[in-house]
C-alpha atoms as a PDB file:
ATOM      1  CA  UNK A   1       0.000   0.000   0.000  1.00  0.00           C
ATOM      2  CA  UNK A   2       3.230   2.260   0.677  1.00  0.00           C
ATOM      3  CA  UNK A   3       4.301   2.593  -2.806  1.00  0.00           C
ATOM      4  CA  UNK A   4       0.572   2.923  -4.247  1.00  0.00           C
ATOM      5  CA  UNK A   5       0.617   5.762  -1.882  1.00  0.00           C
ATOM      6  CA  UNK A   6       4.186   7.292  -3.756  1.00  0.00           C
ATOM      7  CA  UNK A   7       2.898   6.427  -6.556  1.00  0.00           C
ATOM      8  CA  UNK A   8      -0.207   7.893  -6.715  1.00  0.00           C
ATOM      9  CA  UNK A   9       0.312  11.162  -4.322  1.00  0.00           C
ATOM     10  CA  UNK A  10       0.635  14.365  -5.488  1.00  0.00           C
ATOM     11  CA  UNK A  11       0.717  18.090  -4.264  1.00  0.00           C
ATOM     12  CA  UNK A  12      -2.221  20.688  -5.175  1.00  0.00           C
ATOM     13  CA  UNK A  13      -4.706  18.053  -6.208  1.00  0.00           C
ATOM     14  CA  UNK A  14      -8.184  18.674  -6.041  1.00  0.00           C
ATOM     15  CA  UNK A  15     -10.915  17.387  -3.969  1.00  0.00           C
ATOM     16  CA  UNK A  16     -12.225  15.452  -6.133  1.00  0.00           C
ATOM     17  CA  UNK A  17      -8.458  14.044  -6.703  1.00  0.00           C
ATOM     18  CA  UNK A  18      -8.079  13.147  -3.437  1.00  0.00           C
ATOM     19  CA  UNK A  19     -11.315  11.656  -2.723  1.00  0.00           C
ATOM     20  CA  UNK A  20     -11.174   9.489  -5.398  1.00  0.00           C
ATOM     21  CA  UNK A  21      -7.045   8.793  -4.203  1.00  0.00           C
ATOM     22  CA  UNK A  22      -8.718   8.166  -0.608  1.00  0.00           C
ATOM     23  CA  UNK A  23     -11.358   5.528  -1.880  1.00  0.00           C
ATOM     24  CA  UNK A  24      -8.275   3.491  -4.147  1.00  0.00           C
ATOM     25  CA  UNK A  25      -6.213   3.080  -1.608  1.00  0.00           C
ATOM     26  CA  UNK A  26      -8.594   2.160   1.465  1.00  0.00           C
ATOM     27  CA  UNK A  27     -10.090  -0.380  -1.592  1.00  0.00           C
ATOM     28  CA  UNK A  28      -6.752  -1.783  -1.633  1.00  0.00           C
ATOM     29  CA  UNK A  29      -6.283  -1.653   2.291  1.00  0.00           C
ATOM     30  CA  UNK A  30      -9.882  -3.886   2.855  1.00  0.00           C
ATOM     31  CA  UNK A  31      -9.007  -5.953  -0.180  1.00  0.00           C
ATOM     32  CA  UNK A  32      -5.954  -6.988   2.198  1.00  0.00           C
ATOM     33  CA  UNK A  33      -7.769  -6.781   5.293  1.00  0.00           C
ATOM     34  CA  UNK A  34     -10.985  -8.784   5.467  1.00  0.00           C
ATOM     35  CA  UNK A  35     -11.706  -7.573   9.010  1.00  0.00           C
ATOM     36  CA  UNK A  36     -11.567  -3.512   7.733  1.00  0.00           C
ATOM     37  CA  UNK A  37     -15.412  -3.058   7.205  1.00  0.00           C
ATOM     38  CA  UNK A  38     -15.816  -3.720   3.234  1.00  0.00           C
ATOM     39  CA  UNK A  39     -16.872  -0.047   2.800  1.00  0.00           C
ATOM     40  CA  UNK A  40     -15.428   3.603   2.464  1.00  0.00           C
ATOM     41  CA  UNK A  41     -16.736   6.743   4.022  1.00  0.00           C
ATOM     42  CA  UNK A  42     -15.449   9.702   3.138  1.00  0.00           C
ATOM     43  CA  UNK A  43     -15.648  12.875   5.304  1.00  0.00           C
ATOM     44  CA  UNK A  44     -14.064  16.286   3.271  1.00  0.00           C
ATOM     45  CA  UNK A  45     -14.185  19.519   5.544  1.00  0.00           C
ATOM     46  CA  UNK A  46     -13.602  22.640   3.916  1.00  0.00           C
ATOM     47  CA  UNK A  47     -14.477  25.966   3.855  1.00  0.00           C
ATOM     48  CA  UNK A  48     -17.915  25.288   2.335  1.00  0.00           C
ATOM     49  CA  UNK A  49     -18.387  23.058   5.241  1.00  0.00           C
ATOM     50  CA  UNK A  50     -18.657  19.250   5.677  1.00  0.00           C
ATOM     51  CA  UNK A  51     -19.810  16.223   3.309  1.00  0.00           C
ATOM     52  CA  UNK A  52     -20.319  13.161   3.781  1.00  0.00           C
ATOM     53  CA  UNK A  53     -20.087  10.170   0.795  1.00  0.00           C
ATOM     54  CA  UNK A  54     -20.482   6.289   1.146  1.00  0.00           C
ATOM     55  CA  UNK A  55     -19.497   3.640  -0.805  1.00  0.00           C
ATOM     56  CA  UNK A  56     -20.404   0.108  -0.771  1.00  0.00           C
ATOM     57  CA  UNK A  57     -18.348  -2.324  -0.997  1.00  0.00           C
ATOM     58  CA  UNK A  58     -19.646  -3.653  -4.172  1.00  0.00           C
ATOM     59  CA  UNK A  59     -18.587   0.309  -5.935  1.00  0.00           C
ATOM     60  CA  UNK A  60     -15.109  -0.576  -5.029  1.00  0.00           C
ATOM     61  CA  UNK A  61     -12.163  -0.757  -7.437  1.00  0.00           C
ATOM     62  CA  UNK A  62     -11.062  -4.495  -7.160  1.00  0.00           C
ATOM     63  CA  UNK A  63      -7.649  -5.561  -6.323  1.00  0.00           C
ATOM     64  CA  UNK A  64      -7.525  -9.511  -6.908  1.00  0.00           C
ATOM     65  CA  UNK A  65      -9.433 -11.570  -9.775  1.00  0.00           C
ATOM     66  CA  UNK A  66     -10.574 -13.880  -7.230  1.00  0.00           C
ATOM     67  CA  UNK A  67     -12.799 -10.771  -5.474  1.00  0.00           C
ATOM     68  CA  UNK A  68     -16.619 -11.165  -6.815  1.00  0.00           C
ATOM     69  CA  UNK A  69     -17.793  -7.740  -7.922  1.00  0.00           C
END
């Protein structure tokens, strides 16, 4: 997960960047992890305020061919 995180980071990248960054690499994280939940939740605070976004498990990037969509 360390060097998807290298690979993939970068400075001044949007929200929507980074949200999208978030929800890869926690998708990789609980494809390693069966114990991690199955599902991301994303929280952005900014000035606007806060949001709130969930994703199911089955909305998740997959990681191994042997993971059923």
């Amino acid at each position: 997960m360390n060097g998807l995180l290298d690979h993939e980071w970068k400075e001044g990248i949007s929200q929507e960047e980074a949200k999208k960054f978030v929800v890869k690499v926690v998708s990789l994280a609980i494809a390693r992890d069966g114990a991690s939940g199955g599902v991301v939740r994303t929280v952005p605070i900014n000035a606007d305020g806060v949001s709130r976004k969930f994703y199911p498990g089955d909305k998740l990037p997959l990681w191994h061919e042997e993971l059923e969509p």
